[in-house]
C-alpha atoms as a PDB file:
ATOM      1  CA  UNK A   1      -5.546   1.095   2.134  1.00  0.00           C
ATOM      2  CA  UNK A   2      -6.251  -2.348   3.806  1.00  0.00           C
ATOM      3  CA  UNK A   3      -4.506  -3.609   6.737  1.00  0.00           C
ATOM      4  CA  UNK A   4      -5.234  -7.502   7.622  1.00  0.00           C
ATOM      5  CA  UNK A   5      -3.848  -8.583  11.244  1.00  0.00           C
ATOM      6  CA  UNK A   6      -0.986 -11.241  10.837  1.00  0.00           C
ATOM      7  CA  UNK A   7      -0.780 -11.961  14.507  1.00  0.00           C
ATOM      8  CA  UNK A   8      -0.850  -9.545  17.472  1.00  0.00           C
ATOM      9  CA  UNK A   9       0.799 -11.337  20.819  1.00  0.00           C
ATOM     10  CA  UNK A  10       2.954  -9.654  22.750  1.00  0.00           C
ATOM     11  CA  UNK A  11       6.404 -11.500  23.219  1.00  0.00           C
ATOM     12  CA  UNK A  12       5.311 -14.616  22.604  1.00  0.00           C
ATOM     13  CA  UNK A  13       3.122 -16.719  20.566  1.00  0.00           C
ATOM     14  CA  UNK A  14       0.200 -18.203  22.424  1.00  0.00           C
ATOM     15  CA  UNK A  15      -3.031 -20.407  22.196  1.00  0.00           C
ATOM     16  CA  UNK A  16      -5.607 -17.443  22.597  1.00  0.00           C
ATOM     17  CA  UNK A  17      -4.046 -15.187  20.837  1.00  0.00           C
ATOM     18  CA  UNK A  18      -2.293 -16.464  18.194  1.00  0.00           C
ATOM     19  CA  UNK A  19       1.389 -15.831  16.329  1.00  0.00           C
ATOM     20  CA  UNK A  20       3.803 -12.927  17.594  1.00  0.00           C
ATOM     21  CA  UNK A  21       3.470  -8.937  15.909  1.00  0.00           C
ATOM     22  CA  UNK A  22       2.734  -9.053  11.895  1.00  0.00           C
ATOM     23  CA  UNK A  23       0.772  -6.968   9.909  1.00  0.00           C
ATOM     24  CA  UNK A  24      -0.315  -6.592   6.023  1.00  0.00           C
ATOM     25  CA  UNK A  25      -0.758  -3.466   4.261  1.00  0.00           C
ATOM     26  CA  UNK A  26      -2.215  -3.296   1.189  1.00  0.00           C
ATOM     27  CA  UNK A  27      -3.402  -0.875  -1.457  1.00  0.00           C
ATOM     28  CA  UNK A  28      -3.830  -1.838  -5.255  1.00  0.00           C
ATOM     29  CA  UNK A  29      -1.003  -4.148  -6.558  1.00  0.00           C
ATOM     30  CA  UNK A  30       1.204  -2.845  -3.688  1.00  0.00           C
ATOM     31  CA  UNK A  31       1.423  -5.181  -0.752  1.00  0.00           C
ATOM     32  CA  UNK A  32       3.901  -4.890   2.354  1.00  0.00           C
ATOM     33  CA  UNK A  33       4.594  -7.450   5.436  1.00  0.00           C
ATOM     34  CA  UNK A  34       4.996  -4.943   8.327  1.00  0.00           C
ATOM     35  CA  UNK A  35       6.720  -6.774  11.170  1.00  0.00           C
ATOM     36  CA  UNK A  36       7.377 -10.682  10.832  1.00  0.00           C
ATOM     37  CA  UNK A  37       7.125 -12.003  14.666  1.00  0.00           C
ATOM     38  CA  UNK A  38       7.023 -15.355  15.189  1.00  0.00           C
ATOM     39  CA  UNK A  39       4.225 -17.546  13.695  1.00  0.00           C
ATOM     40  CA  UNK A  40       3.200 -14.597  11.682  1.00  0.00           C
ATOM     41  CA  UNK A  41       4.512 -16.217   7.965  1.00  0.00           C
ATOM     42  CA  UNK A  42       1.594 -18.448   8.224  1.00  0.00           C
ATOM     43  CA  UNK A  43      -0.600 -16.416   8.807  1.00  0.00           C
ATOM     44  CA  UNK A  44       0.515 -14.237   5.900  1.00  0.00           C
ATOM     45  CA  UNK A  45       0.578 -17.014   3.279  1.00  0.00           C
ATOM     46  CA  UNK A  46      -3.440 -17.541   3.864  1.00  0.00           C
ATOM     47  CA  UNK A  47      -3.559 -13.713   2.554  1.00  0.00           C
ATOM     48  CA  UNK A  48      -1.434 -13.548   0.100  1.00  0.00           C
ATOM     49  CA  UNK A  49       1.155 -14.947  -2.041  1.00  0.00           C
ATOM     50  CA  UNK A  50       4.927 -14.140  -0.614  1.00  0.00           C
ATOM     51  CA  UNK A  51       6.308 -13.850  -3.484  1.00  0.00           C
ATOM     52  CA  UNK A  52       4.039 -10.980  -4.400  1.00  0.00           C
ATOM     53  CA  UNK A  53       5.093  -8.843  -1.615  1.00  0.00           C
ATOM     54  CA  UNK A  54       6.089  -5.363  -2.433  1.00  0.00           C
ATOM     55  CA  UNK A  55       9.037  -5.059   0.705  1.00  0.00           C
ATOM     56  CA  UNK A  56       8.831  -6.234   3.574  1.00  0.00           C
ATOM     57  CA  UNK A  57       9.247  -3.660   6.845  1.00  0.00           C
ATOM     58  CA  UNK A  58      10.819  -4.449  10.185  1.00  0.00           C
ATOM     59  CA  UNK A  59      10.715  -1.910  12.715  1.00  0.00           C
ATOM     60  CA  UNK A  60      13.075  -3.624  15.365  1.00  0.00           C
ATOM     61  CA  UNK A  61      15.544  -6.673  15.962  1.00  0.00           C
ATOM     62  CA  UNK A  62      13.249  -8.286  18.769  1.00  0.00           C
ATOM     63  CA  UNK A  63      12.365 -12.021  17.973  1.00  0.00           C
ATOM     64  CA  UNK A  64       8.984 -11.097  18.038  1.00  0.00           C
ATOM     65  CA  UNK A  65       8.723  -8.614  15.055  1.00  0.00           C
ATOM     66  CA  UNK A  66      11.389 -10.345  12.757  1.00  0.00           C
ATOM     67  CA  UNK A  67      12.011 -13.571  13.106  1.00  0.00           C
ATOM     68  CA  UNK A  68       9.709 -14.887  10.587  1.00  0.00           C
ATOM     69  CA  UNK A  69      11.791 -13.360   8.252  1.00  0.00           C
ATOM     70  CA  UNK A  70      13.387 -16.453   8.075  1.00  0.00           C
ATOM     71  CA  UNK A  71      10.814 -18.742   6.988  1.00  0.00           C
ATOM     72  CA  UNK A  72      10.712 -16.200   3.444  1.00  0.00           C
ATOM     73  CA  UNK A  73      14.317 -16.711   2.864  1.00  0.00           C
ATOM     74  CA  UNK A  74      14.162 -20.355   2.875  1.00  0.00           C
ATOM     75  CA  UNK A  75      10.821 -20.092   0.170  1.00  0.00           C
ATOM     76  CA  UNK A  76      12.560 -17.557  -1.433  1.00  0.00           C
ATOM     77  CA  UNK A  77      16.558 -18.997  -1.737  1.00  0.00           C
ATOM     78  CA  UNK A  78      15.333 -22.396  -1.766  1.00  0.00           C
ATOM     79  CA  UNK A  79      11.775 -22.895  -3.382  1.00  0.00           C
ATOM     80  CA  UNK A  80      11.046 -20.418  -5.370  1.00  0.00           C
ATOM     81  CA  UNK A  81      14.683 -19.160  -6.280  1.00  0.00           C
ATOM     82  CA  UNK A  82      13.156 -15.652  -6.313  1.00  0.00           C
ATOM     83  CA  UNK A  83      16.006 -12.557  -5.551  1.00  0.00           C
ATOM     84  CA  UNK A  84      15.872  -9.027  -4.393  1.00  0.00           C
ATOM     85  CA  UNK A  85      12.945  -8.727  -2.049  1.00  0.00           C
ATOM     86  CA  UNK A  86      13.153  -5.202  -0.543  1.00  0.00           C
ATOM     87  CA  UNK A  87      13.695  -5.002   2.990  1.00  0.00           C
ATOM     88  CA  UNK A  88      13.450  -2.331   5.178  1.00  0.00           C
ATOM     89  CA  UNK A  89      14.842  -2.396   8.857  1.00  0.00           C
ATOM     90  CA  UNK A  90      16.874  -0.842  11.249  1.00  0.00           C
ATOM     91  CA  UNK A  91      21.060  -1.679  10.919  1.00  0.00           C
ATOM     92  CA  UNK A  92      20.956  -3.858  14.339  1.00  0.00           C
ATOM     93  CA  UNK A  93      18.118  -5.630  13.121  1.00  0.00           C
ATOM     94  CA  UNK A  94      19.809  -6.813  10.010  1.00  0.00           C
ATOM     95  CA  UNK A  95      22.642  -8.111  11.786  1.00  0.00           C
ATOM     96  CA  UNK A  96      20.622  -9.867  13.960  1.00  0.00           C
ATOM     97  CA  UNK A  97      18.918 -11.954  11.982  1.00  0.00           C
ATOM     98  CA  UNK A  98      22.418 -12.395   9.737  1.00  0.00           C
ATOM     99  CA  UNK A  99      23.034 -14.765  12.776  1.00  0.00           C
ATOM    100  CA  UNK A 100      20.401 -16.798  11.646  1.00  0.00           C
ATOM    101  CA  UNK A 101      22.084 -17.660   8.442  1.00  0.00           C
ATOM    102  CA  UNK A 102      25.508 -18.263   6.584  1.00  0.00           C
ATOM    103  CA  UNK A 103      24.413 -16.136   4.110  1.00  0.00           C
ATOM    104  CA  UNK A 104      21.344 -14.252   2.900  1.00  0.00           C
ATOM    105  CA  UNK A 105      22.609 -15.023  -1.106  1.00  0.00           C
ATOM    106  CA  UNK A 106      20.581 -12.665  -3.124  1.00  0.00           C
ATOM    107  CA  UNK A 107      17.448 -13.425  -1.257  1.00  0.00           C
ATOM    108  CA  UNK A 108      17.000  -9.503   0.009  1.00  0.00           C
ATOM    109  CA  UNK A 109      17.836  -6.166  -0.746  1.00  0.00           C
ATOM    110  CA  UNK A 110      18.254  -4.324   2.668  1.00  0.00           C
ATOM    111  CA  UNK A 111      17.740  -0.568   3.380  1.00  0.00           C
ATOM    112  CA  UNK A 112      18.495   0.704   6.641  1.00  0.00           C
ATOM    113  CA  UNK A 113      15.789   3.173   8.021  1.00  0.00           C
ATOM    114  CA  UNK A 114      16.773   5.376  10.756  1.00  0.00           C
ATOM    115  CA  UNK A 115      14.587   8.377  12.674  1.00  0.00           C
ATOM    116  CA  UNK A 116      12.803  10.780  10.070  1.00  0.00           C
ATOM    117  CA  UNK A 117      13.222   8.411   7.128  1.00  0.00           C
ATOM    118  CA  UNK A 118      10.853   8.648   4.708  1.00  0.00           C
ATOM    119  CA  UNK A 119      10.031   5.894   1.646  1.00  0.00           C
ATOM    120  CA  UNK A 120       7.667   5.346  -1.007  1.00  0.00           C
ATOM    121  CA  UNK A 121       7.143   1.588  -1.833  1.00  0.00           C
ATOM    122  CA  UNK A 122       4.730   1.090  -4.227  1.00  0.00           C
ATOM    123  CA  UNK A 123       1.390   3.335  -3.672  1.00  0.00           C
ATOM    124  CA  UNK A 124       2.467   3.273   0.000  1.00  0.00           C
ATOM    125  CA  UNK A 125       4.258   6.521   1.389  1.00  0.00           C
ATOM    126  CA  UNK A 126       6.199   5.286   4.689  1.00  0.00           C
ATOM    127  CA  UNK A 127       7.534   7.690   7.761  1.00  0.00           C
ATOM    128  CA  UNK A 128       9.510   6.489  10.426  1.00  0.00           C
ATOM    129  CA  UNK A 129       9.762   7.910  14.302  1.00  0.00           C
ATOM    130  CA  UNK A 130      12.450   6.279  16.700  1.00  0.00           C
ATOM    131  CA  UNK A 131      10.238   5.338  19.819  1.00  0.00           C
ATOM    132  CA  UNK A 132      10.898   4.993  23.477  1.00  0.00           C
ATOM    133  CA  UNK A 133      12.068   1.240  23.181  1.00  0.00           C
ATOM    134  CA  UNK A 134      15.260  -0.258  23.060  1.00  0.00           C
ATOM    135  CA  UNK A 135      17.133  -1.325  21.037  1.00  0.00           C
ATOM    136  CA  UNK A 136      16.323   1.064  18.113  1.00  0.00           C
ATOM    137  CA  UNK A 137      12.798   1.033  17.315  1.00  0.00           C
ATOM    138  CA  UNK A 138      10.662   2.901  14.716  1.00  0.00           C
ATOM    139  CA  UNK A 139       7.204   3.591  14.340  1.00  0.00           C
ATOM    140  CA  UNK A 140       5.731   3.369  11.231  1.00  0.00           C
ATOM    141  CA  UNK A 141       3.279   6.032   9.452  1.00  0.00           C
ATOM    142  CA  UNK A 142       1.601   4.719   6.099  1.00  0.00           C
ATOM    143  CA  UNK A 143      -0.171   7.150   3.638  1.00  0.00           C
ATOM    144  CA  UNK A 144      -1.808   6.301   0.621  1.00  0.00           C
ATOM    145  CA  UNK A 145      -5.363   7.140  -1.210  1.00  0.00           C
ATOM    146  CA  UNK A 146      -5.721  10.037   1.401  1.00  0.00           C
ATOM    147  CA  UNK A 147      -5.827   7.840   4.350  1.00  0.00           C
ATOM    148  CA  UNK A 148      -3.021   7.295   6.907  1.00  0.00           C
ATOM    149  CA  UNK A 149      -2.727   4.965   9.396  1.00  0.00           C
ATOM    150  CA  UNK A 150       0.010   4.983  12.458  1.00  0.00           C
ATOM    151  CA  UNK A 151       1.486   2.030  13.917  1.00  0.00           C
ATOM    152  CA  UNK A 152       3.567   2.188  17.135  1.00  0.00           C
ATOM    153  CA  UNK A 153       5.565  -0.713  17.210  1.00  0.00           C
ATOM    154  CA  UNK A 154       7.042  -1.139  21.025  1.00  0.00           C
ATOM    155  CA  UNK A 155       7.359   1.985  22.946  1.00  0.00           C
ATOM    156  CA  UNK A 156       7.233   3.312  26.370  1.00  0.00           C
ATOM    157  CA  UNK A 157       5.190   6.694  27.208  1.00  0.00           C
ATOM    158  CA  UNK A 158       8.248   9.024  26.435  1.00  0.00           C
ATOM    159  CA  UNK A 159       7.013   8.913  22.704  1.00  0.00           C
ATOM    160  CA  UNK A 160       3.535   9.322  21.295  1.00  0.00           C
ATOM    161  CA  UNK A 161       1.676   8.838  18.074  1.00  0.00           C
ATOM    162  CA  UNK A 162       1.212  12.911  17.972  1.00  0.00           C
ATOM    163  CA  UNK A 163       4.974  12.720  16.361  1.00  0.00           C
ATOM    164  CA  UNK A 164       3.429  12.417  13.381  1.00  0.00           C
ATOM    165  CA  UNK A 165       1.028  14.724  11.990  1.00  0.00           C
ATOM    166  CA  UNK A 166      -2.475  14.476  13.919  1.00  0.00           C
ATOM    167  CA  UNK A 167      -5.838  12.889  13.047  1.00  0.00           C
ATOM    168  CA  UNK A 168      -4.689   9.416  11.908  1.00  0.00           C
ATOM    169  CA  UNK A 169      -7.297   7.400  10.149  1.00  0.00           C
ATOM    170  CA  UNK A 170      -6.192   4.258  12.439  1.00  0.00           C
ATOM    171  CA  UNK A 171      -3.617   4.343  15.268  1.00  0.00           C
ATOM    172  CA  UNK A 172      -2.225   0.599  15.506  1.00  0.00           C
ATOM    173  CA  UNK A 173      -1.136   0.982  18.970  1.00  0.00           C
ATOM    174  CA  UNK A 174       1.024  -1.178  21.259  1.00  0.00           C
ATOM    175  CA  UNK A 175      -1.231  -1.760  24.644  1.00  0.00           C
ATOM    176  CA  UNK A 176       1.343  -4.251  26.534  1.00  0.00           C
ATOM    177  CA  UNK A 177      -0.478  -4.061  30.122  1.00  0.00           C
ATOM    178  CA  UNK A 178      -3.233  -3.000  31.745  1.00  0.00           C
ATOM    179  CA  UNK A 179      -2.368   0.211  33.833  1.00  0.00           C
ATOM    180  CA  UNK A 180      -2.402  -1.255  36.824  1.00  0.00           C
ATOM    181  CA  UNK A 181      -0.238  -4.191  36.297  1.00  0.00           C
ATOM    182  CA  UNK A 182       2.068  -2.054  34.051  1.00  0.00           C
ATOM    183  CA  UNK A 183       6.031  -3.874  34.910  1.00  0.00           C
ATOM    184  CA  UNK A 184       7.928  -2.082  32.772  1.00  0.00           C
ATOM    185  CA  UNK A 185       8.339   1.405  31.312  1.00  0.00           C
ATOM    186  CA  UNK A 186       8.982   0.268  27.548  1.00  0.00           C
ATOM    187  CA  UNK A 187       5.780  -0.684  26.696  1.00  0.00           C
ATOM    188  CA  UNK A 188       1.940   0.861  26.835  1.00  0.00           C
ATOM    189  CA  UNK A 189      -0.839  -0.003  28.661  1.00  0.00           C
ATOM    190  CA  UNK A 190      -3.989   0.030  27.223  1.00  0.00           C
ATOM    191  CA  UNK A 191      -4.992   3.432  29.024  1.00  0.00           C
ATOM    192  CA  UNK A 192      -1.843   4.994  27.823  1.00  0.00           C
ATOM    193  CA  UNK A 193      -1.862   4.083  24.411  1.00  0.00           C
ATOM    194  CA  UNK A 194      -5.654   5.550  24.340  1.00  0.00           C
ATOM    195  CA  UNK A 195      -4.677   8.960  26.406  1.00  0.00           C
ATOM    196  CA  UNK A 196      -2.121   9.185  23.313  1.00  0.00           C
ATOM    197  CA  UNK A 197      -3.927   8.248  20.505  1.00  0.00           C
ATOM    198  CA  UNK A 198      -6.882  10.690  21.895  1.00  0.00           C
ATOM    199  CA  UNK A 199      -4.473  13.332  22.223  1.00  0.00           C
ATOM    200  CA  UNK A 200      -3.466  12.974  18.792  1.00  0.00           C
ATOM    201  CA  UNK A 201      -6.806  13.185  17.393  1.00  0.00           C
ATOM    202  CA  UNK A 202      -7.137   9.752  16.137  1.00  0.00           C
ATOM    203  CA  UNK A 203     -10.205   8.998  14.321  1.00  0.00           C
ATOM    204  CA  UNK A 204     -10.337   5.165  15.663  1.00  0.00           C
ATOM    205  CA  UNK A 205      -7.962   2.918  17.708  1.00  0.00           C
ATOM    206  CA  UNK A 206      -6.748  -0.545  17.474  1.00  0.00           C
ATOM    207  CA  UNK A 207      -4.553  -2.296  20.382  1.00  0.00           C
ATOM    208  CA  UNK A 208      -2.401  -4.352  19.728  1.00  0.00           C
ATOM    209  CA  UNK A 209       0.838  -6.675  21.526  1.00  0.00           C
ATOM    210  CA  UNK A 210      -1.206  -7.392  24.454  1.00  0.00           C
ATOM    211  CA  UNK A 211       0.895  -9.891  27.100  1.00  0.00           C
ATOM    212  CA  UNK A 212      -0.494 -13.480  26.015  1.00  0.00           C
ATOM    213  CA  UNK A 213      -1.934 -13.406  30.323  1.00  0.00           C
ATOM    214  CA  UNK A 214      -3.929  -9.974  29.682  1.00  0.00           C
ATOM    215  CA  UNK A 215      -7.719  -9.871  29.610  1.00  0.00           C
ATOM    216  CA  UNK A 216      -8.370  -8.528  25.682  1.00  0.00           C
ATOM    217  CA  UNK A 217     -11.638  -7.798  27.412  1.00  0.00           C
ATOM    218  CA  UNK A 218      -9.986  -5.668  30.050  1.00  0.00           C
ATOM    219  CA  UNK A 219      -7.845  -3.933  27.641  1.00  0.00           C
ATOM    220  CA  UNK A 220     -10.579  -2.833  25.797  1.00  0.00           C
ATOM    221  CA  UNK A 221     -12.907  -1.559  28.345  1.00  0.00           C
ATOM    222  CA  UNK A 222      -9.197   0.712  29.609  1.00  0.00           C
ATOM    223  CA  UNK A 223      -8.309   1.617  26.774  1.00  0.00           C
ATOM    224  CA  UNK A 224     -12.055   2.902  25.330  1.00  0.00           C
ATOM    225  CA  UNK A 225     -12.447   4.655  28.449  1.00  0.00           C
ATOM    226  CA  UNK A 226      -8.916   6.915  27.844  1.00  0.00           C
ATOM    227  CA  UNK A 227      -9.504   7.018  23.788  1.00  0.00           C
ATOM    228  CA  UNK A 228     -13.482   8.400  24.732  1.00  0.00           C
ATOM    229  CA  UNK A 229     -14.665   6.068  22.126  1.00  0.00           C
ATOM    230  CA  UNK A 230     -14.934   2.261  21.552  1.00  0.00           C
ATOM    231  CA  UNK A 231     -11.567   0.086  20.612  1.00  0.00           C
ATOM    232  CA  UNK A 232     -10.592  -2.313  19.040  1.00  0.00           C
ATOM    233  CA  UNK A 233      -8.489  -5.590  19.863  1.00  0.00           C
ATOM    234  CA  UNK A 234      -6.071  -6.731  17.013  1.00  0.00           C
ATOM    235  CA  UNK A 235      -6.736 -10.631  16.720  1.00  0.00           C
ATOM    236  CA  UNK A 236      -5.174 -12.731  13.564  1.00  0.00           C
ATOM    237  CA  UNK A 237      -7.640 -12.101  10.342  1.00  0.00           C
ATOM    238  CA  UNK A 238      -8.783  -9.346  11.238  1.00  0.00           C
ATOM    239  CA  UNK A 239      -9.061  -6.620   8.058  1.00  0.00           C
ATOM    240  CA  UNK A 240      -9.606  -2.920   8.367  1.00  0.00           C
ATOM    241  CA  UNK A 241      -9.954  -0.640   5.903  1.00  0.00           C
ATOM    242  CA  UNK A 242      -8.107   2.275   6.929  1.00  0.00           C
END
């Protein structure tokens, strides 16, 4: 399984580090847009073809993990005249973004997820966990080919990746802060989202959603020292194998 970094700001988009939260998973034919923040639906096009997505996943209404959902219906409804793209996202979120539109037409078929859902799209085996975030939030847990990677989405410290089974292959974790500087209690800093992953036995660590004004430098350094073994910084391009 192949994850490739779509964009990785927190919040908002910015000149250092690129387009709001998006991700690409990917194993054989099947290929899924996890999160569509803003900017993030350029990004994706350089990777692959849109209209060769699998389903797209959305794991919570805030602009910057759906919005780009937008810029696919337009291709879709409008260019391409392609229907029935599975979508997966909490009920809120859907609504949300129906504000966007007059109508969706055919362009999506929507499934609600909710806490302890579980779906297979394609080769890809999905769990989701409600986090500590409002409004409804879910983390994500992808298995396929053996290997499983976690990926928080927004959350504050009252949940942790060890709500899913232990020894992830890669923990995509939120790191919002630096400890420190930490403003709000819905979102991770870097040391927390290592302490966590650690805890949960992680084999390797990737942070992600860092505030446009953090040092990635900084964030690294924190959250190595917590994890007990280097990190990683998402940045746009970026491919793992997981």
């Amino acid at each position: 399984m192949e994850l490739t970094v779509l964009g990785a700001s927190g919040s908002y988009a910015s000149a250092r580090s690129g387009p709001c939260s998006g991700y690409l998973l990917r194993e054989g034919d099947t290929a899924i847009w996890l999160d569509c923040g803003n900017g993030s639906f350029a990004t994706l096009q350089e990777h692959v073809d849109p209209g060769a997505l699998s389903a797209v996943v959305i794991t919570h209404e805030h602009p910057d993990h759906c919005v780009d959902l937008y810029g696919l219906h337009v291709m879709m409804r409008y260019g391409r005249v392609q229907d029935s793209m599975p979508v997966f996202a909490p009920e809120r979120a859907r609504h949300r973004l129906g504000a966007l539109v007059s109508s969706w037409g055919q362009t999506f078929e929507w499934t609600d997820v909710y806490d302890g859902d579980a779906v297979a799209i394609g080769a890809v085996d999905l769990c989701f966990s409600r986090t500590d975030h409002p409004p409804p939030t879910f983390a994500v847990e992808a298995t396929a080919g053996g290997r499983r990677l976690v990926y928080t989405s927004d959350t504050g410290p009252d949940w942790s990746v060890s709500a899913f089974t232990p020894a992830a292959n890669l923990v995509l974790s939120e790191a919002s802060y630096l400890h420190e500087h930490r403003p709000t209690p819905i979102h991770l800093s870097a040391r927390e989202a290592g302490e966590a992953a650690w805890a949960a036995a992680a084999e390797r660590l990737v942070l992600t959603h860092l505030w446009p004004e953090v040092d990635p430098e900084r964030s690294a350094a924190e959250g190595s020292e917590a994890f007990g073994a280097p990190v990683a910084i998402a940045v746009p391009h970026l491919t793992l194998e997981v």
